[in-house]
Each structure stands twice: as structure tokens, then as C-alpha cells.
N, C-alpha and C. Protein backbone atom coordinates (compact mmCIF):
# COMPACT_ATOMS: atom_id res chain seq x y z
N UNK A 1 -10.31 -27.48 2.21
CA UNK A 1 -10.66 -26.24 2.87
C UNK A 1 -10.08 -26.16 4.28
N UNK A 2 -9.93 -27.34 5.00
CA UNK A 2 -9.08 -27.30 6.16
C UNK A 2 -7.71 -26.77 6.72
N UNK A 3 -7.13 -26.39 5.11
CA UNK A 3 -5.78 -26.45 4.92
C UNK A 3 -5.64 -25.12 5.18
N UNK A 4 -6.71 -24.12 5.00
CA UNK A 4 -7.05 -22.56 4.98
C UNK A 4 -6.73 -21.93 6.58
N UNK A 5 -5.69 -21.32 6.88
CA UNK A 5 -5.58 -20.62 8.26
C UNK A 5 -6.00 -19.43 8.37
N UNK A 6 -6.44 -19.15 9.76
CA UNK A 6 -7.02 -18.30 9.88
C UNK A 6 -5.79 -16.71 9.56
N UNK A 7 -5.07 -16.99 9.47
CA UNK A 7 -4.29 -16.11 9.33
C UNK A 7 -4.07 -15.46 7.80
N UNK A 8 -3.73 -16.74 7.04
CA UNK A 8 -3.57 -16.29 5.61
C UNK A 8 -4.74 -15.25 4.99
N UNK A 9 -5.90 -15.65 5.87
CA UNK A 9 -7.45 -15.16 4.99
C UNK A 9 -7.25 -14.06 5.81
N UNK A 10 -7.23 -13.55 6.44
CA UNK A 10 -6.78 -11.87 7.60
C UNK A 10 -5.91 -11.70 6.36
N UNK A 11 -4.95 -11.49 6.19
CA UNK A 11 -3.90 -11.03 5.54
C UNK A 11 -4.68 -10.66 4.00
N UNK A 12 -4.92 -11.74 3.35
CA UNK A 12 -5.65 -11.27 2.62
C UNK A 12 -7.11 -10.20 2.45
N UNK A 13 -7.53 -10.78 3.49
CA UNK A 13 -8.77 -9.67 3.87
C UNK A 13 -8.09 -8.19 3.89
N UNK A 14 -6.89 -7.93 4.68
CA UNK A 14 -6.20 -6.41 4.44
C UNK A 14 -5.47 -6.02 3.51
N UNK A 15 -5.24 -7.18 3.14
CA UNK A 15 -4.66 -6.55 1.62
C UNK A 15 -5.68 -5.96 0.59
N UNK A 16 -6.75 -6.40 0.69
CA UNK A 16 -7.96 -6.08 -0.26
C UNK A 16 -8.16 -4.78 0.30
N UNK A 17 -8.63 -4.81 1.40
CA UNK A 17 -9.05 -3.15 2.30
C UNK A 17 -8.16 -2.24 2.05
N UNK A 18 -6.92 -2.68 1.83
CA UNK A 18 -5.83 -1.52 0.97
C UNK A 18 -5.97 -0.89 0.28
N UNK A 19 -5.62 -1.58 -0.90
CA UNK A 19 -5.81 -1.94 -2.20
C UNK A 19 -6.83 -1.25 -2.58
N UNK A 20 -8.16 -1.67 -1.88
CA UNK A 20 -9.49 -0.56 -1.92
C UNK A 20 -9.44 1.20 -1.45
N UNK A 21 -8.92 1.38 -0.30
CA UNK A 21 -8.68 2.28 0.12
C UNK A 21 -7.13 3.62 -1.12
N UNK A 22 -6.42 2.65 -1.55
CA UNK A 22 -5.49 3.26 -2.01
C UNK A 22 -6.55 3.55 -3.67
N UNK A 23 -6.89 2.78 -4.21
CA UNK A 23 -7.79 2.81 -5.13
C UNK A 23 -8.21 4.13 -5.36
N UNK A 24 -9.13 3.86 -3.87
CA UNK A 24 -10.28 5.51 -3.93
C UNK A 24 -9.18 6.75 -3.21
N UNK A 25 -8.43 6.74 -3.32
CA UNK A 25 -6.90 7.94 -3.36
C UNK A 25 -6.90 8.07 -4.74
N UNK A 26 -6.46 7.32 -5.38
CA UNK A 26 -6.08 7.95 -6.54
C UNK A 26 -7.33 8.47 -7.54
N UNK A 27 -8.22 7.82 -7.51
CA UNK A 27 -9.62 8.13 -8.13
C UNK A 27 -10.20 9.38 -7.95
N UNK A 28 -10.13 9.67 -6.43
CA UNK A 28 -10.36 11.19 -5.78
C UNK A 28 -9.53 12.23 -6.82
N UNK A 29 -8.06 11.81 -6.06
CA UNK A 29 -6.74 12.42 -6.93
C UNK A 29 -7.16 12.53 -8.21
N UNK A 30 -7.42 11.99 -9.07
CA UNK A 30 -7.51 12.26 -10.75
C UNK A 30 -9.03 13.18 -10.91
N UNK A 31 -9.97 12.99 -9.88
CA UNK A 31 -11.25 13.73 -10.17
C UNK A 31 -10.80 15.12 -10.00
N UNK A 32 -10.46 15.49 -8.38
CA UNK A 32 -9.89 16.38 -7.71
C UNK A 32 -9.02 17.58 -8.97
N UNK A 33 -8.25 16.85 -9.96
CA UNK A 33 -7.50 17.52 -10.41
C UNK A 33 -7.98 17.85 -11.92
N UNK A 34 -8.85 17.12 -12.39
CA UNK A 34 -9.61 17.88 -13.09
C UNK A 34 -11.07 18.62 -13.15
N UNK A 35 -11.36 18.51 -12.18
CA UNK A 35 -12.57 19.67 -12.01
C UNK A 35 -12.08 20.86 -11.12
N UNK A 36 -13.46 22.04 -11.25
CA UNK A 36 -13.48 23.02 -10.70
C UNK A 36 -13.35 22.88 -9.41
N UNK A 37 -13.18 24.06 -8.45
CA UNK A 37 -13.83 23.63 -7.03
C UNK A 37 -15.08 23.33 -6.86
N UNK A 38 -15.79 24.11 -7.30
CA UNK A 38 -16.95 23.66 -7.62
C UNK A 38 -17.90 22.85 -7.69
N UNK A 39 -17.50 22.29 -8.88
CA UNK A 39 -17.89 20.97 -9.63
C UNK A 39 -17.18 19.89 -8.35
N UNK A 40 -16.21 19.81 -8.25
CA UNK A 40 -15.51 19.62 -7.09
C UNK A 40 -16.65 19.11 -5.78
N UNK A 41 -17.24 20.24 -5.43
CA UNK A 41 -18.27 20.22 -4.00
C UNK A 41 -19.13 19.23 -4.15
N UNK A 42 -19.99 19.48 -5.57
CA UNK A 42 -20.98 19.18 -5.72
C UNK A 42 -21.17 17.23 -5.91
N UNK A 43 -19.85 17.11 -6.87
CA UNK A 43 -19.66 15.51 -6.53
C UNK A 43 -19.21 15.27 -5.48
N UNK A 44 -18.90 15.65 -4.45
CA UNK A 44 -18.41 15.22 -3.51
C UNK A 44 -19.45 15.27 -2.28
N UNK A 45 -20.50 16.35 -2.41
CA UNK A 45 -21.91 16.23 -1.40
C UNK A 45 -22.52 14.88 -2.27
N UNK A 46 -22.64 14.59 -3.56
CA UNK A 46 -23.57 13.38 -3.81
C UNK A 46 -22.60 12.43 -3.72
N UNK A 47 -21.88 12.37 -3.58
CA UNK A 47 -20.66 10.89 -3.04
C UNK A 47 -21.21 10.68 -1.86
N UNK A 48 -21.11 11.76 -0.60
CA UNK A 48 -21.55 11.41 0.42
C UNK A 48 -23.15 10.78 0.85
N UNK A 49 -23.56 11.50 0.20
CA UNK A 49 -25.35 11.41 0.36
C UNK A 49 -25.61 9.82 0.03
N UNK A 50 -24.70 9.52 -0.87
CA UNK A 50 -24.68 8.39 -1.30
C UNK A 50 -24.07 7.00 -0.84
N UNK A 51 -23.30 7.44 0.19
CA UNK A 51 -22.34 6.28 0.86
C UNK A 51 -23.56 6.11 1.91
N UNK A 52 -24.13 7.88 2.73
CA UNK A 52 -24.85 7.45 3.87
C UNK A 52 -26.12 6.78 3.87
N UNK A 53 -26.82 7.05 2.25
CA UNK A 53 -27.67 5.89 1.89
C UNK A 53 -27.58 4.71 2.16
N UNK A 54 -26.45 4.34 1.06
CA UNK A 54 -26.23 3.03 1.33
C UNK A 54 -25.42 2.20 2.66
N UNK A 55 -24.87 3.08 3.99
CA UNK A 55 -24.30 2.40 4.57
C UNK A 55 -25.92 2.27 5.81
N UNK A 56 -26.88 2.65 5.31
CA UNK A 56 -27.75 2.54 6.19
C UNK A 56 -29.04 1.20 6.08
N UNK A 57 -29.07 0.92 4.79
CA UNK A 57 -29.86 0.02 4.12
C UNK A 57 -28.98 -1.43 4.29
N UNK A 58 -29.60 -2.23 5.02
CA UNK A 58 -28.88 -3.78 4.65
C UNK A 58 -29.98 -4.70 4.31
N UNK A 59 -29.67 -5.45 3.10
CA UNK A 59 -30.39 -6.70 2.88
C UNK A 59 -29.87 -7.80 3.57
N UNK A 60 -30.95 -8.73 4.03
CA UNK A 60 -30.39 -9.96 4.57
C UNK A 60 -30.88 -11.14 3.69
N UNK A 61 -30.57 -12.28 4.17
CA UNK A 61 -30.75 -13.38 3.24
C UNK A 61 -32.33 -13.86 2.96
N UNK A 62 -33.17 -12.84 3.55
CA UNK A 62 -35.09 -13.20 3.33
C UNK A 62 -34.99 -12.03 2.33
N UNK A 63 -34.53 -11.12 2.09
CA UNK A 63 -34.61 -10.12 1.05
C UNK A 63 -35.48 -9.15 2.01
N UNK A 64 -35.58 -9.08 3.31
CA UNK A 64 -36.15 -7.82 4.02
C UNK A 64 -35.20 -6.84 4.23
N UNK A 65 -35.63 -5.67 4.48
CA UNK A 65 -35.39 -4.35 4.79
C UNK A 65 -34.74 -4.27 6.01
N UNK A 66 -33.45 -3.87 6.49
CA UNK A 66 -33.37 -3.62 7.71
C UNK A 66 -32.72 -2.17 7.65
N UNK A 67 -32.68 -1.33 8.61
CA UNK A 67 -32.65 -0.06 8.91
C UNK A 67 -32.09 0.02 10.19
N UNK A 68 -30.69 0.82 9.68
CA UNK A 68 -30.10 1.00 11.44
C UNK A 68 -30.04 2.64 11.77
């Protein structure tokens, strides 16, 4: 494990965040192009509702509740 630089694991760490990011492009892209506008809004207000849920809730390693 010593052999591990701090550099290689960065690199990899952004390659993943890419990779993720380019992901949810094309996923959008293929939803985007087959629905209504509409239909369109409506997944896209519960996408959100749903990220801000969850980017607000963290578990820690006691299994308590924390709230920011």
C-alpha cells in the first residue's frame, strides 16, 4: 500500500467524477429526448427534490442522523 502516490489516486479520483458527470449527460440526453416537455418538468422537479434530500441527510459511522 506504500507504493500508492498521492497522485495516481487524484487522477483516478477525477477520472471517476468524469466519467460520472459525462454519464448523467447522456442519461439526461436520452430522457430529455424522449419525453414531453412536460413529463420533462415533472421528472426533473423530483430529480431535484431528491438530490436536495439526500445531499442534506448524512450518516456517520454510529448510524446517527446528522443534518446540515
Amino acid at each position: 500500500m506504500s507504493n500508492i502516490r498521492v497522485t495516481y489516486s487524484g487522477l483516478i479520483s477525477l477520472g471517476t467524477k468524469f466519467s460520472s458527470i459525462i454519464t448523467g449527460l447522456v442519461f439526461t440526453l436520452i430522457v430529455t429526448r424522449s419525453l414531453s416537455p412536460e413529463e420533462f418538468g415533472t421528472w426533473e422537479f423530483n430529480s431535484l427534490c431528491h438530490n436536495y434530500q439526500s445531499h442534506h441527510i448524512v450518516l456517520d459511522n454510529q448510524r446517527n442522523c446528522k443534518r446540515y
